[in-house]
Protein backbone atom coordinates (compact mmCIF):
# COMPACT_ATOMS: atom_id res chain seq x y z
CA UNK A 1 0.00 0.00 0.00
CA UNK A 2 1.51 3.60 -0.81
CA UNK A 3 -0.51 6.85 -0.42
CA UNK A 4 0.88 10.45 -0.75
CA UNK A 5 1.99 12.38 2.36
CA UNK A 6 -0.09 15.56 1.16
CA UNK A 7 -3.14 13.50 0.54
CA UNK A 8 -2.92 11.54 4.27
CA UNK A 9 -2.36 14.55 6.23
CA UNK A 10 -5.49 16.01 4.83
CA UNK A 11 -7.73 14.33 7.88
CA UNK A 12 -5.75 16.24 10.40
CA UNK A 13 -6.98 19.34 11.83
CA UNK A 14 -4.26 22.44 11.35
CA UNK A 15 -1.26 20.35 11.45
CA UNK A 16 1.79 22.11 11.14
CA UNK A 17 4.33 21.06 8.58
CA UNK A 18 8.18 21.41 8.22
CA UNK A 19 9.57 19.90 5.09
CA UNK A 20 8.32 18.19 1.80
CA UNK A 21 5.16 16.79 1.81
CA UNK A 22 4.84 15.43 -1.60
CA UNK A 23 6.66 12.13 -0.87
CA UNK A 24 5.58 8.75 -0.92
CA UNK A 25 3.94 6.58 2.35
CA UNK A 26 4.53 3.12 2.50
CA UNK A 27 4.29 2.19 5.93
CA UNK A 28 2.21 4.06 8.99
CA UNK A 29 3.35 2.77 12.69
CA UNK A 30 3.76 3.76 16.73
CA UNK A 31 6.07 1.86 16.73
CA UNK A 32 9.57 3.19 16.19
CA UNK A 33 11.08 -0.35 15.65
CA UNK A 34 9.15 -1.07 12.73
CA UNK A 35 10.05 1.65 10.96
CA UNK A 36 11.61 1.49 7.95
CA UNK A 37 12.11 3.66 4.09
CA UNK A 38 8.98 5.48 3.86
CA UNK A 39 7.23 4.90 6.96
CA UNK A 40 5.40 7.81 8.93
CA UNK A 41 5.45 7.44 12.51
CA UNK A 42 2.91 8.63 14.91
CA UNK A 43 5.19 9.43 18.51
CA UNK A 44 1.90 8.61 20.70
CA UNK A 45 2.13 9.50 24.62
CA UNK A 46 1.72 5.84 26.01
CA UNK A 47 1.16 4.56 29.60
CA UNK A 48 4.30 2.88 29.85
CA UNK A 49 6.55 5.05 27.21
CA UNK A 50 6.46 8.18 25.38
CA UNK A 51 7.32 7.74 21.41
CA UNK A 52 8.54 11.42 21.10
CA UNK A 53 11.41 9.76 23.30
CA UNK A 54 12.36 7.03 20.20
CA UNK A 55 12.39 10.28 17.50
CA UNK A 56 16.09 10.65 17.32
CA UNK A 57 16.77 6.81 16.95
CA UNK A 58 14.69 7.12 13.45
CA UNK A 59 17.65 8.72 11.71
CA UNK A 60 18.82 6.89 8.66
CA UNK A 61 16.16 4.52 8.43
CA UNK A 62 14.57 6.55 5.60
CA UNK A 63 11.65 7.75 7.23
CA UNK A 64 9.60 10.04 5.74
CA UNK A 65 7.69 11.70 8.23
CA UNK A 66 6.49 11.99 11.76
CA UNK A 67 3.97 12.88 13.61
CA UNK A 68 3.91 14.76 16.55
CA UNK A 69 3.17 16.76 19.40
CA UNK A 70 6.75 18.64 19.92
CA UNK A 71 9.45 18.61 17.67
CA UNK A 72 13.14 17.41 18.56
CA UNK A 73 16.15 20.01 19.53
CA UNK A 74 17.46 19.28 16.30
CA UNK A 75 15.02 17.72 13.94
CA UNK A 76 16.41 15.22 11.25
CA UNK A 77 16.25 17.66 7.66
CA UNK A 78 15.36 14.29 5.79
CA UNK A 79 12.30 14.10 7.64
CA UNK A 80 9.18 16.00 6.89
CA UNK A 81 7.60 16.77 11.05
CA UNK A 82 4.08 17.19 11.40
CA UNK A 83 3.21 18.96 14.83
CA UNK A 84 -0.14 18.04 16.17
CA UNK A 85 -2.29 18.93 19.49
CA UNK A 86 -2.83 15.68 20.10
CA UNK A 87 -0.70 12.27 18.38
CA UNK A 88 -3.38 9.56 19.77
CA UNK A 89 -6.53 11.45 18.25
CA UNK A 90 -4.07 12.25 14.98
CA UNK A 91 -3.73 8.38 14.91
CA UNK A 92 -7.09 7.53 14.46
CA UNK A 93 -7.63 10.04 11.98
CA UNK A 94 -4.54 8.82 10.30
CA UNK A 95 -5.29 4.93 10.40
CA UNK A 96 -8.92 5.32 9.22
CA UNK A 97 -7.07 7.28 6.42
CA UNK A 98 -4.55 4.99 5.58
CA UNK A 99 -6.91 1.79 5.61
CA UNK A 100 -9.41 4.02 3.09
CA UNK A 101 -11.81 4.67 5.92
CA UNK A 102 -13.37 1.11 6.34
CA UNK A 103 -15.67 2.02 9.73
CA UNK A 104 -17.68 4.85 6.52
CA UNK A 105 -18.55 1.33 4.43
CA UNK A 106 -19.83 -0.78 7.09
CA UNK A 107 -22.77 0.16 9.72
CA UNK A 108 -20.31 -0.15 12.93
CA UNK A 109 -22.24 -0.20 16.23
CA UNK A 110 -20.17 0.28 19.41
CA UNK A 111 -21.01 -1.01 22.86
CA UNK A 112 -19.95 0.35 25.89
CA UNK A 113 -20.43 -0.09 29.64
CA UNK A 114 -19.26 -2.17 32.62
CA UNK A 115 -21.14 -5.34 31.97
CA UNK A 116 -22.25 -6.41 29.01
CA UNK A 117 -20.24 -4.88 26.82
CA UNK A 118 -18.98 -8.82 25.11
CA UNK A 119 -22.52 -10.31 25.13
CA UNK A 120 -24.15 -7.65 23.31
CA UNK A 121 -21.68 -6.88 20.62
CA UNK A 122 -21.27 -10.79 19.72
CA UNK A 123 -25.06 -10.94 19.87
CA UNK A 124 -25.51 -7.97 17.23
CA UNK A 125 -22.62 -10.10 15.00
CA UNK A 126 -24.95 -13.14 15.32
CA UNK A 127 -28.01 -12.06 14.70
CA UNK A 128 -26.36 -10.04 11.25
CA UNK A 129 -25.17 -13.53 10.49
CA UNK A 130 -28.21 -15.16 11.14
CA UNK A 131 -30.55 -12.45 9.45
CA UNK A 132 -28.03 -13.66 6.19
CA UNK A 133 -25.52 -10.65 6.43
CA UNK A 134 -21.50 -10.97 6.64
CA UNK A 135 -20.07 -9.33 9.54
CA UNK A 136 -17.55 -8.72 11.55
CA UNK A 137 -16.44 -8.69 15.24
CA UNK A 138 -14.22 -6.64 17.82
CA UNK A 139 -14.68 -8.27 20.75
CA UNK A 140 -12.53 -9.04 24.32
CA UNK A 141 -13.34 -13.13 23.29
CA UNK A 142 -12.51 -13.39 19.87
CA UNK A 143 -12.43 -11.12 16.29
CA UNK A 144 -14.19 -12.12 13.67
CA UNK A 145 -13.69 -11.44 10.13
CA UNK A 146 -17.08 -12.39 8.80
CA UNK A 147 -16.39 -16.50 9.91
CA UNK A 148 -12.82 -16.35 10.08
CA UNK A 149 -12.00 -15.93 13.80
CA UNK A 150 -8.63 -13.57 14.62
CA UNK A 151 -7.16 -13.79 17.96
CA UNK A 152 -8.59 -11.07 20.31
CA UNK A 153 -5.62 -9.56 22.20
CA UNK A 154 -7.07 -6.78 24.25
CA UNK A 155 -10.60 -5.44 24.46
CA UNK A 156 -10.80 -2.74 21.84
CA UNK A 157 -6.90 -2.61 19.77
CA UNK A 158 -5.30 0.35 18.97
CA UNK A 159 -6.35 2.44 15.99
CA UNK A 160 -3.69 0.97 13.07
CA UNK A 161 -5.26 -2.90 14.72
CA UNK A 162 -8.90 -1.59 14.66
CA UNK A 163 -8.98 0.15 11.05
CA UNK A 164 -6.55 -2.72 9.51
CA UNK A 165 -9.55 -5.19 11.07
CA UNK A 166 -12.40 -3.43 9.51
CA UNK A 167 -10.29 -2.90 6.14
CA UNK A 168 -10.50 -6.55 5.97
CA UNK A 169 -14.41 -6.96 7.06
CA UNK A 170 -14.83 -4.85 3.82
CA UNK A 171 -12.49 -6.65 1.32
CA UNK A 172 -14.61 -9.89 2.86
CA UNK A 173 -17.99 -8.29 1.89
CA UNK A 174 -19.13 -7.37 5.19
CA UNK A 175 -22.07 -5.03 5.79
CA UNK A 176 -22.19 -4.58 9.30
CA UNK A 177 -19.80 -4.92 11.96
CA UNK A 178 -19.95 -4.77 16.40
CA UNK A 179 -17.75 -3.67 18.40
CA UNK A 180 -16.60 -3.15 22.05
CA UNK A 181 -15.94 0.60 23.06
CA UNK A 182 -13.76 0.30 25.91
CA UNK A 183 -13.31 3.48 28.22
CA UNK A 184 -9.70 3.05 27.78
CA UNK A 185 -10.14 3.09 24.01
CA UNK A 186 -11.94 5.81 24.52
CA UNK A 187 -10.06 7.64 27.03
CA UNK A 188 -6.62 6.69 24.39
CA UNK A 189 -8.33 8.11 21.56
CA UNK A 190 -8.05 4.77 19.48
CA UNK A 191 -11.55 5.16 18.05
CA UNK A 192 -10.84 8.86 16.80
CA UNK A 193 -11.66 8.84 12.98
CA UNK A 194 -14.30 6.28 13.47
CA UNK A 195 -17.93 6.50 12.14
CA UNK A 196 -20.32 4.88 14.08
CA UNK A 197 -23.86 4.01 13.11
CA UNK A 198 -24.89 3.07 16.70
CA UNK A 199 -24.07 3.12 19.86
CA UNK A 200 -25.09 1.33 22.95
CA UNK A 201 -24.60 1.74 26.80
CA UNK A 202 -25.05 -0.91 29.03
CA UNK A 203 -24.79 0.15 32.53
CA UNK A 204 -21.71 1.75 34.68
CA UNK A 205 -20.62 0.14 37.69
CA UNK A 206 -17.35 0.28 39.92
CA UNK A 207 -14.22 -1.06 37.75
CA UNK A 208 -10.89 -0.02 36.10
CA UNK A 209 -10.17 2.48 38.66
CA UNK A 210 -6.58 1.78 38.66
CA UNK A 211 -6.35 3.40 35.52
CA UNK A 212 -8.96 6.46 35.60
CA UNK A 213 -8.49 6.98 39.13
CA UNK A 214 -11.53 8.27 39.57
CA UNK A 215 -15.24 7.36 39.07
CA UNK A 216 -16.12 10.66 37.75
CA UNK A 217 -12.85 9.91 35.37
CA UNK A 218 -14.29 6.79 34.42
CA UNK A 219 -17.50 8.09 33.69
CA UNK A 220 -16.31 10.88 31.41
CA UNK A 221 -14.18 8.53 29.13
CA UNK A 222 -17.21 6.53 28.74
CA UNK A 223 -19.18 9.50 27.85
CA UNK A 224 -16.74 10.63 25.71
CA UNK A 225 -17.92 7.99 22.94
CA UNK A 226 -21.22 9.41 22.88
CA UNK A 227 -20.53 12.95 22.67
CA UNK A 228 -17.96 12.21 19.39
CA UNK A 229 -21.13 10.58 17.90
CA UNK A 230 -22.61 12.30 14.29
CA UNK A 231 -26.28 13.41 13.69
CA UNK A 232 -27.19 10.49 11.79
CA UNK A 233 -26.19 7.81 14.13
CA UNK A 234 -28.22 6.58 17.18
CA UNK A 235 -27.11 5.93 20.67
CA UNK A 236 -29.27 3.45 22.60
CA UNK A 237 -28.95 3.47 26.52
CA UNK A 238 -30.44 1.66 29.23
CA UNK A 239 -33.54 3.83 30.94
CA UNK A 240 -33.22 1.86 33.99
CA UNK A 241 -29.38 2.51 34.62
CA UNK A 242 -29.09 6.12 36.34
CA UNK A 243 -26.24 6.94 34.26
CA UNK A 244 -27.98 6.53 30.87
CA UNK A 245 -29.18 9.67 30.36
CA UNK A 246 -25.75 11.41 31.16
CA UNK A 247 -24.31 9.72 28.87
CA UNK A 248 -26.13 11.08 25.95
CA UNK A 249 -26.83 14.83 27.24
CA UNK A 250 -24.31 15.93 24.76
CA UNK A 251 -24.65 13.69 22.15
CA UNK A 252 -25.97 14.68 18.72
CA UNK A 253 -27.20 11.27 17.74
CA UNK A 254 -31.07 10.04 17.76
CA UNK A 255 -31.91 8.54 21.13
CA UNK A 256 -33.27 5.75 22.21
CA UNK A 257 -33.44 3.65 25.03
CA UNK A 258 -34.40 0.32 26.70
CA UNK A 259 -35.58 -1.15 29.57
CA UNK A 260 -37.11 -3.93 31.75
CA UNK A 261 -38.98 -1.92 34.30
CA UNK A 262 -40.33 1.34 32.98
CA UNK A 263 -41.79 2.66 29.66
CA UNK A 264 -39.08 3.02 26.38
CA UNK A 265 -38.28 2.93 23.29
CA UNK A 266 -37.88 -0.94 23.18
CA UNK A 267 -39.17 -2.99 26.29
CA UNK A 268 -38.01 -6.40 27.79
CA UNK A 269 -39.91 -8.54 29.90
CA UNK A 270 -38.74 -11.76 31.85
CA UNK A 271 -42.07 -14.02 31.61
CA UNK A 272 -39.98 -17.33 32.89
CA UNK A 273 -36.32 -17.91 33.67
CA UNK A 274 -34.19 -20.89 34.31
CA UNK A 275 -31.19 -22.69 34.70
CA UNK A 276 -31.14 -24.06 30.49
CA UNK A 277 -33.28 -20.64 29.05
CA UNK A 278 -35.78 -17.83 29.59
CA UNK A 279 -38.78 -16.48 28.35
CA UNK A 280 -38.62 -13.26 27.53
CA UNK A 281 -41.53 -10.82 26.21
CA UNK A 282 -39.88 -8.17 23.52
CA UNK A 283 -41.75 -4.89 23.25
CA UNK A 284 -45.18 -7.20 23.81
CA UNK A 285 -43.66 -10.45 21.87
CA UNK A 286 -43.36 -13.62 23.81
CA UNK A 287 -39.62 -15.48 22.62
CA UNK A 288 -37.62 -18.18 23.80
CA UNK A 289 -34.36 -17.59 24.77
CA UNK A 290 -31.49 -19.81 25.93
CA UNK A 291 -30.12 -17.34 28.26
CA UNK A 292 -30.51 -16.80 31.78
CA UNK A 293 -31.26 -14.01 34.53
CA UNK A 294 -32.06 -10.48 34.05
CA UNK A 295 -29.08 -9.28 33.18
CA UNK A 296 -29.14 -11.34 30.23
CA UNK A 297 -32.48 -10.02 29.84
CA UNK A 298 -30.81 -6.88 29.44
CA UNK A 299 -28.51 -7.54 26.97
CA UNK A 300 -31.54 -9.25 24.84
CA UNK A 301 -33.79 -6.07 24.67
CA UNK A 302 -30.50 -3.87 23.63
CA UNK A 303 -30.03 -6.54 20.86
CA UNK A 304 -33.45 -6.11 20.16
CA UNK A 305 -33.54 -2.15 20.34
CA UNK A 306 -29.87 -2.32 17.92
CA UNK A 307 -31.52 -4.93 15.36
CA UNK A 308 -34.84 -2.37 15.05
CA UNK A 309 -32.17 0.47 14.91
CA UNK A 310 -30.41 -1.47 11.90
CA UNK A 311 -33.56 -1.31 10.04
CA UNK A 312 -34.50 -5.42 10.14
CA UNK A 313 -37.95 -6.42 9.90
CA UNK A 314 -38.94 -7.29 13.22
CA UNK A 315 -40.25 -11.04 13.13
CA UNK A 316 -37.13 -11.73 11.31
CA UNK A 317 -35.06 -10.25 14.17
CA UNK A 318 -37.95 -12.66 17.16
CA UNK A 319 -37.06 -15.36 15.07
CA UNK A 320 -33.66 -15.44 15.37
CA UNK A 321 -33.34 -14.41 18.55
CA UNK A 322 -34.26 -17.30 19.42
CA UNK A 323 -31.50 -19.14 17.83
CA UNK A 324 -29.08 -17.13 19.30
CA UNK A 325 -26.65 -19.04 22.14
CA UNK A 326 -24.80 -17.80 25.29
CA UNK A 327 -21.24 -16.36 24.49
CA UNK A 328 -18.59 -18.62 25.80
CA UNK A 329 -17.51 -17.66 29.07
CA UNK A 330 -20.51 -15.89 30.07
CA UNK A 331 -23.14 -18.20 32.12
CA UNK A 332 -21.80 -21.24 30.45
CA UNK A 333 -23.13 -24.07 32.43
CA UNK A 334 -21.49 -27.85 33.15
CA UNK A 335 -23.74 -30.16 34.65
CA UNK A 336 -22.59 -32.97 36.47
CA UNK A 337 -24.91 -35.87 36.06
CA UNK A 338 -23.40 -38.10 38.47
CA UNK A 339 -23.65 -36.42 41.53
CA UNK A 340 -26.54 -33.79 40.44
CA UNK A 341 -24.76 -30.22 40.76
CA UNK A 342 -24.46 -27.98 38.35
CA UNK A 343 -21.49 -25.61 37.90
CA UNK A 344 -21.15 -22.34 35.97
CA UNK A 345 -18.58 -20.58 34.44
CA UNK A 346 -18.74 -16.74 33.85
CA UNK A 347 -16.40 -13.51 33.70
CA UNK A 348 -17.88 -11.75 36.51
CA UNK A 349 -14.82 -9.73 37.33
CA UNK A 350 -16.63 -6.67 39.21
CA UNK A 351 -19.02 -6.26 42.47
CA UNK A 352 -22.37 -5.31 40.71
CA UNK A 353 -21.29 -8.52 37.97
CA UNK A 354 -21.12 -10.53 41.20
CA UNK A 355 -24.17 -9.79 42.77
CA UNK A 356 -25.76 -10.03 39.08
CA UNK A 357 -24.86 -13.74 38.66
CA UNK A 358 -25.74 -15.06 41.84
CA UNK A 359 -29.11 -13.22 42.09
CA UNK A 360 -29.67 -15.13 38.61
CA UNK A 361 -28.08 -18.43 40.00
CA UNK A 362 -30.61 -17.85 43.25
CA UNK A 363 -34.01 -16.83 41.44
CA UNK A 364 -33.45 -20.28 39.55
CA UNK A 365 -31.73 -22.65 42.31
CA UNK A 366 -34.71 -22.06 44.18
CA UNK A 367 -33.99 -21.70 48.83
CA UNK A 368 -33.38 -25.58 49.15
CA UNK A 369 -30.11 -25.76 47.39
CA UNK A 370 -26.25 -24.20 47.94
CA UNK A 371 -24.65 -21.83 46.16
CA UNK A 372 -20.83 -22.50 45.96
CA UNK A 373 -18.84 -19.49 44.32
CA UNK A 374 -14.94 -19.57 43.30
CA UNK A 375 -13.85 -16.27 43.14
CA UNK A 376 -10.74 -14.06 42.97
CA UNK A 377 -9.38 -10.58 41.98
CA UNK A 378 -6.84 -9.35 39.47
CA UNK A 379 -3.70 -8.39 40.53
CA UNK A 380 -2.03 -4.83 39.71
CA UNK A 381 -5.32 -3.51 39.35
CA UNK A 382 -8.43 -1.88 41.67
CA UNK A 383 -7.65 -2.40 44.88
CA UNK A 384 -10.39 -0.99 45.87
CA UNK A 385 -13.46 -3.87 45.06
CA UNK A 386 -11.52 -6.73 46.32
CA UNK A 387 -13.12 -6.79 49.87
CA UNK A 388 -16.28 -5.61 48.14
CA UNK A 389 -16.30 -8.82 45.57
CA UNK A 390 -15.63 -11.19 48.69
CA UNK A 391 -18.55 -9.38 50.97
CA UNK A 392 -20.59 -9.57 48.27
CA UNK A 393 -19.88 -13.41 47.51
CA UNK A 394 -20.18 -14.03 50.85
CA UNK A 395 -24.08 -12.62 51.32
CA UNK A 396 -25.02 -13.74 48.48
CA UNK A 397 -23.75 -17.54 48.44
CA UNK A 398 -23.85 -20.20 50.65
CA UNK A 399 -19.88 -21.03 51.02
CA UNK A 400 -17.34 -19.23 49.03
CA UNK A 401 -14.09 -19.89 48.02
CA UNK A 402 -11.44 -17.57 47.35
CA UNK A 403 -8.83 -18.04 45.13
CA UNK A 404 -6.52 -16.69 42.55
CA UNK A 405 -7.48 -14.76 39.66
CA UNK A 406 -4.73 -13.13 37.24
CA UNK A 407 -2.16 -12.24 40.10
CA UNK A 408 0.13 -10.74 38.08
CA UNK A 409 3.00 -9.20 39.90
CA UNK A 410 1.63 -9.51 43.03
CA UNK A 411 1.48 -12.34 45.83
CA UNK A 412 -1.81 -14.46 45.88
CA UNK A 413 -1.65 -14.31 49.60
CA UNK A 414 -1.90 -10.42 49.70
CA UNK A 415 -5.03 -10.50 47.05
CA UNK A 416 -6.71 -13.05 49.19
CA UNK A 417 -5.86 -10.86 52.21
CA UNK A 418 -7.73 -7.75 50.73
CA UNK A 419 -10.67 -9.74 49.61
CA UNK A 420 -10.71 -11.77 53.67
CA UNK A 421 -11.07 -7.96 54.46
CA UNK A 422 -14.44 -7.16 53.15
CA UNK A 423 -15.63 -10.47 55.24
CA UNK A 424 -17.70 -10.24 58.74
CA UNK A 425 -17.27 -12.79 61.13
CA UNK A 426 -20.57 -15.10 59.32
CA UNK A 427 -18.57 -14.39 55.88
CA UNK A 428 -15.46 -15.50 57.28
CA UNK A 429 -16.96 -18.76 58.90
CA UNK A 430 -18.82 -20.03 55.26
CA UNK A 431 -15.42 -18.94 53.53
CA UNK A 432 -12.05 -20.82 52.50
CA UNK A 433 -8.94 -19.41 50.75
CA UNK A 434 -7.51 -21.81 48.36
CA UNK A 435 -4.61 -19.66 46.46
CA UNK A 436 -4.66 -22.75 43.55
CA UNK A 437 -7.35 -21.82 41.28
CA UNK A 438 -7.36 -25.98 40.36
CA UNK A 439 -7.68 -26.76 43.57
CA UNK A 440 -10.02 -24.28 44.74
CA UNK A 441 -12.58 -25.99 42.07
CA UNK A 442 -12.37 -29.11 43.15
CA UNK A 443 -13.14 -28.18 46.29
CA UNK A 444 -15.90 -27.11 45.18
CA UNK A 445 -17.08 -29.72 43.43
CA UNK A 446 -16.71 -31.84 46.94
CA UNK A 447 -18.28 -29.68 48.99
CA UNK A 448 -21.24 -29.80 46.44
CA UNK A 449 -24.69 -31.83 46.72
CA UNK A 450 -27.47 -32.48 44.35
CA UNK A 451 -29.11 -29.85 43.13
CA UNK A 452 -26.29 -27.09 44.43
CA UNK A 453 -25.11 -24.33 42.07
CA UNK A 454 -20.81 -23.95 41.51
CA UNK A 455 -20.50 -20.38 40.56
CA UNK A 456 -16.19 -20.36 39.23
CA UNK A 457 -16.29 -16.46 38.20
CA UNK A 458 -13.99 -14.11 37.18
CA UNK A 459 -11.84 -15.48 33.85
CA UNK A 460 -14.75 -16.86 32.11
CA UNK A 461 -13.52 -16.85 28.25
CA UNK A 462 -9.58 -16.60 29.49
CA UNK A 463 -7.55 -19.87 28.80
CA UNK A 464 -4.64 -18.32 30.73
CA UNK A 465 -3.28 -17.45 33.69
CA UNK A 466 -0.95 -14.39 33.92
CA UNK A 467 1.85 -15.07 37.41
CA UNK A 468 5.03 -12.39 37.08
CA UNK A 469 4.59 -11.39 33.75
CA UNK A 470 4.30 -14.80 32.15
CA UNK A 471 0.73 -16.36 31.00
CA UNK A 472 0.02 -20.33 31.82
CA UNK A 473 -2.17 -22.15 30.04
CA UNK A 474 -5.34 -22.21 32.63
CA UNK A 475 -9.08 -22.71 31.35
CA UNK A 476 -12.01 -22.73 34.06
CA UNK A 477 -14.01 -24.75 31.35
CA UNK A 478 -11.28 -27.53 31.18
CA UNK A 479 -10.63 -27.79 34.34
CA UNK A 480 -14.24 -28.42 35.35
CA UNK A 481 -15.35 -29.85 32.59
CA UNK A 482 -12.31 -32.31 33.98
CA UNK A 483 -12.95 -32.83 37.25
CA UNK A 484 -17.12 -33.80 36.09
CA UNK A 485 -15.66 -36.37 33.33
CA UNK A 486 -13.79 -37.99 36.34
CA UNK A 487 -16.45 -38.43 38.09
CA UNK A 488 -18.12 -41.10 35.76
């Protein structure tokens, strides 16, 4: 691929330009080490390094220009500088540019939010694919290029990954295309330069506060998304979150919103629920789901709302909701038919995720059964909602294990100690700490009777686990689905 500097630079807004910019692009990057004859680089302000720091190593590589906020002491003459306010927003301009602006030929919908944010944009995918539409995926699970699947490596990629992505749904003849809006993304600028037909909120609770600091941060880079949105897109939100209506109070987009409780634009309504499905009644329409609890519920009637949004006749889009399946990792249920308990595996990872699942797990276990949970924390991360995960574990279950998550850097036996903080003296009696994840399951699985409920959250979809900076092949459905296979 080879575009013009003068043409590129076009989609930035009052650059300013010392040197020659009728010279030939071969190669756009952020990072220095792949640069090579031709190549611009884009010297973006990182969390862990600065690329206006790598400038001076580019000399004699034969790179043609770069992009960026300051210029060096003594800038390379060979190399056309283009000073920007802002390199991460330039970056998205520049890689929607570059890749022909991709996100303009499909109809991208973004969802955002806490929870939710994987269920409903893999949901949307389906239901394209179902309705006999190629599409494509950008999702913490997996990416998918119409069917072929593309390793997921973080929840929304940086801008070069995203655009290159949806470059490729196009040359594959996609139409439409979902994808999750993290509020780092959003916060990092790496969907600047997208157009968005639609976007949906889920619901905001505590999480990621050891990057934004703050929950009023947090908030903002959420609403961020929404307020970049154009006139003709829509923004759907959830009427019975009490952040949904900040996050469209700037936005220029149609709105819209859903909800199980109160009157909106599209209505959800849980008629039955149990452990293998739900009935669910869609803006008056009785369908058969196999999902579970409300929460699900809610990510149903925003699929719903989207598909209406998308223009598809609506007992096309009952129809195939119908079809649709649980995403792996989320609710994904084992049963073991031998001894008569049935375990679940889901990527709760936050307080109100917690207290979400086992609510569900409760309202369909019925009073005479146990609820089991396996849970941990992250390490390097919030602090903050590891006692708040364990308290809430602990009143809502009927013995809970706690374990290891993704330590990280840090020692299992401090995460555990955080988490045995949040614990009164009832929690503490109903509670072990196992620091082996493997083991801590199989406890489980002993301590369980017929008819008692294994909640293992927190990893859900991850077949990993990350100790000092080194991942380990670890997969909550293996292991469980393991331990049940033994048991025969």
């Amino acid at each position: 691929m080879m575009k013009n500097l003068s043409h590129l630079i076009q989609c930035l807004d009052h650059p300013l330009v010392a040197g020659p910019i009728n010279r030939p692009i071969r190669h756009v990057t952020m990072d220095s080490r792949e640069c090579s004859a031709d190549s611009m680089f884009i010297a973006v302000r990182g969390t862990v390094a600065d690329g206006h720091s790598f400038i001076d190593s580019l000399s004699g590589k034969g790179v043609a220009a770069v992009v960026c906020e300051e210029l060096p002491a003594d800038p390379d003459p060979e190399i056309t500088f283009i000073q920007v306010r802002n390199t991460s927003h330039a970056l998205g301009r520049l890689a929607s540019e570059w890749y022909d602006n991709p996100s303009r030929k499909l109809k991208l919908v973004g969802v955002t939010g806490t929870n939710g944010k994987t269920t409903t944009a893999t949901l949307i995918y389906e239901m394209a694919r179902l309705l006999g539409y190629k599409a494509g995926l950008l999702s913490t699970v997996v990416n998918y290029i119409d069917t072929r699947a593309v390793e997921a490596r973080q929840t929304t990629p940086d801008a070069l990954t995203i655009n290159r992505l949806l470059h490729e749904m196009v040359e594959a003849g996609c139409s439409y295309a979902a994808m999750e809006v993290s509020s780092h993304a959003a916060h990092q600028q790496r969907i600047a330069g997208l157009t968005f037909t639609g976007a949906i909120f889920t619901n905001l609770t505590r999480d990621h506060l050891d990057y934004h600091r703050t929950f009023a941060d947090y908030l903002a880079a959420k609403k961020s998304f929404f307020d970049s949105l154009p006139e003709d897109a829509w923004a759907l939100t959830n009427a019975d979150e009490s952040h949904g209506e900040v996050m469209v109070q700037n936005t220029r987009a149609r709105r819209y919103n859903y909800s199980l409780r109160t009157m909106a634009s599209f209505t959800g309504r849980v008629i039955e629920d149990r452990i293998d499905g739900m009935l669910i009644s869609l803006n008056g329409t009785e369908v058969e789901t196999r999902f579970t609890g409300r929460f699900n519920a809610y990510n149903l009637t925003a699929v719903y709302g989207a598909s209406k949004l998308l223009g598809w006749e609506n007992m096309d889009i009952l129809v195939a909701m119908s079809k649709l399946v649980p995403v792996a990792g989320r609710f994904q249920t084992f049963r073991s038919a031998k001894r008569g308990y049935t375990a679940i595996v889901d990527y709760a990872h936050t307080p109100d995720a917690i207290v979400n699942v086992l609510q569900t797990i409760r309202n369909v276990a019925g009073k005479d059964h146990d609820i089991i949970t396996v849970v941990g924390a992250g390490g390097n991360r919030d602090k903050g909602k590891r006692p708040i995960m364990a308290s809430e574990a602990a009143r809502l279950s009927d013995r809970v294990i706690l374990t290891s998550d993704n330590p990280r850097f840090e020692d299992p036996a401090d995460i555990l100690h955080d988490m045995e903080a949040g614990l009164d003296s009832d929690g503490r009696a109903r509670t072990l700490s196992i620091a082996d994840r493997r083991e801590a399951i199989r406890t489980a699985t002993a301590l369980a009777r017929p008819g008692d409920v294994i909640l293992i959250a927190g990893k859900g979809h991850e077949d990993y686990q990350e100790i000092q900076g080194v991942k380990h092949h670890f997969d909550d459905r293996e292991i469980i689905s393991e331990i049940i296979a033994g048991e025969n």
